[in-house]
Protein backbone atom coordinates (compact mmCIF):
# COMPACT_ATOMS: atom_id res chain seq x y z
CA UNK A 1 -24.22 16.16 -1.35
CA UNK A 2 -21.31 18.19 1.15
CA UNK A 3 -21.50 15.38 3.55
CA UNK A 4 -18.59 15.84 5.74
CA UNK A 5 -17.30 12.11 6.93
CA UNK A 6 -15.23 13.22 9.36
CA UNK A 7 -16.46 11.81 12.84
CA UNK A 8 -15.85 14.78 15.52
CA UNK A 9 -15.58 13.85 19.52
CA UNK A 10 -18.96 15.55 20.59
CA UNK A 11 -20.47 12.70 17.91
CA UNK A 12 -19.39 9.45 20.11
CA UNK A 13 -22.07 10.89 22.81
CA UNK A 14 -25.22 8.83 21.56
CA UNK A 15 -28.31 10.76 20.15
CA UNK A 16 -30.72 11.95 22.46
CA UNK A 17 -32.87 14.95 22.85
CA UNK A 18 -30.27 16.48 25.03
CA UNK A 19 -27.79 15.81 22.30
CA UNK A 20 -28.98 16.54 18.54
CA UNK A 21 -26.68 15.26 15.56
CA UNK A 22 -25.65 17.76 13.22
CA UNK A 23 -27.72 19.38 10.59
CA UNK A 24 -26.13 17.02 7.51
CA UNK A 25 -26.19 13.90 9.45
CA UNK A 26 -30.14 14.77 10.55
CA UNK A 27 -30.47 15.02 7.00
CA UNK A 28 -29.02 11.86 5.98
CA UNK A 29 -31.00 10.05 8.60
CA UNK A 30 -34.05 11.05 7.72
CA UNK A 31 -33.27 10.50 3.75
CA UNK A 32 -32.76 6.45 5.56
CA UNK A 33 -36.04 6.76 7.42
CA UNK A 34 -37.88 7.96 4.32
CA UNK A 35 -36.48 5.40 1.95
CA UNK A 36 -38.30 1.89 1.08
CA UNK A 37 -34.95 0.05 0.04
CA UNK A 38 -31.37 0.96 1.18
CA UNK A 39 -28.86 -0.54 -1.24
CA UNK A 40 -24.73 0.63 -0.53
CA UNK A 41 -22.68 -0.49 -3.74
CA UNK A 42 -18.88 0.19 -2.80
CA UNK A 43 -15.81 -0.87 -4.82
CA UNK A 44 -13.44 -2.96 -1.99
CA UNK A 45 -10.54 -0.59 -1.01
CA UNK A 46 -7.76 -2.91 0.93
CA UNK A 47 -10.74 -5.51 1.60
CA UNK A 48 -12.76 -2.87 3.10
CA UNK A 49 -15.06 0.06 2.10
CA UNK A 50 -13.64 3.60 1.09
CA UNK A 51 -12.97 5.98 3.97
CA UNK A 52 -15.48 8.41 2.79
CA UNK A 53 -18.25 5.53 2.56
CA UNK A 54 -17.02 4.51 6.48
CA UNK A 55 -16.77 8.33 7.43
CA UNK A 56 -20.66 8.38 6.64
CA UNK A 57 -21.63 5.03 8.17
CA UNK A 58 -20.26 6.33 11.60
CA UNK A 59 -22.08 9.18 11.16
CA UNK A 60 -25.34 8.41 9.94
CA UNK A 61 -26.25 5.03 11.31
CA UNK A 62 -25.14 6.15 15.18
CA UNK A 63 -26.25 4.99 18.72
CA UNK A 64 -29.12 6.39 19.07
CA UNK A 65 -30.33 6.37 15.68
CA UNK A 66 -29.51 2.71 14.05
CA UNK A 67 -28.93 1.20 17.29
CA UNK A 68 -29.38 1.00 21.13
CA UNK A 69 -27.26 -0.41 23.33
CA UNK A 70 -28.79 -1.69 27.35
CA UNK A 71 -26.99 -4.11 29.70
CA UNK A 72 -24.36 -5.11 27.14
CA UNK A 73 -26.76 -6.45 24.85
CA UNK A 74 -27.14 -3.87 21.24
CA UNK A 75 -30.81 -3.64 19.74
CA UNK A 76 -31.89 -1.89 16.69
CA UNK A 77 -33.54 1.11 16.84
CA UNK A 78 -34.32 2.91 13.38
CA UNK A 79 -36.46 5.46 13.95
């Protein structure tokens, strides 16, 4: 896949039309959008999941994409 999980500063800024996500996490995103049924199956790695697996979570499911966040209070917001 080439996924890079490595979170980068400029990616803590939520999405927005001012502020695009990178080309591999736009394509990941849109890969969730498109598919009926997400299923993550992850062996436990100290009672957690693997680094790469958490790299991608930050990345793909961001602010601004999985979520929204107004007045304190966090709402979904798959597009």
């Amino acid at each position: 896949m080439g996924f890079n999980p490595l979170l980068n500063a400029h990616e803590l800024t939520p999405v927005s039309t001012d502020h695009l996500a990178s080309a591999d996490v736009l394509q990941a995103q849109q890969a969730v959008v498109d598919a009926d049924v997400l299923s993550v199956i992850y062996q436990l790695w100290w009672m957690s999941m693997p680094a790469m697996m958490k790299g991608f979570v930050d990345r793909v499911f961001a602010r601004g994409f999985a979520y929204e966040a107004h007045n304190g209070m966090v709402h979904g917001s798959l597009r």
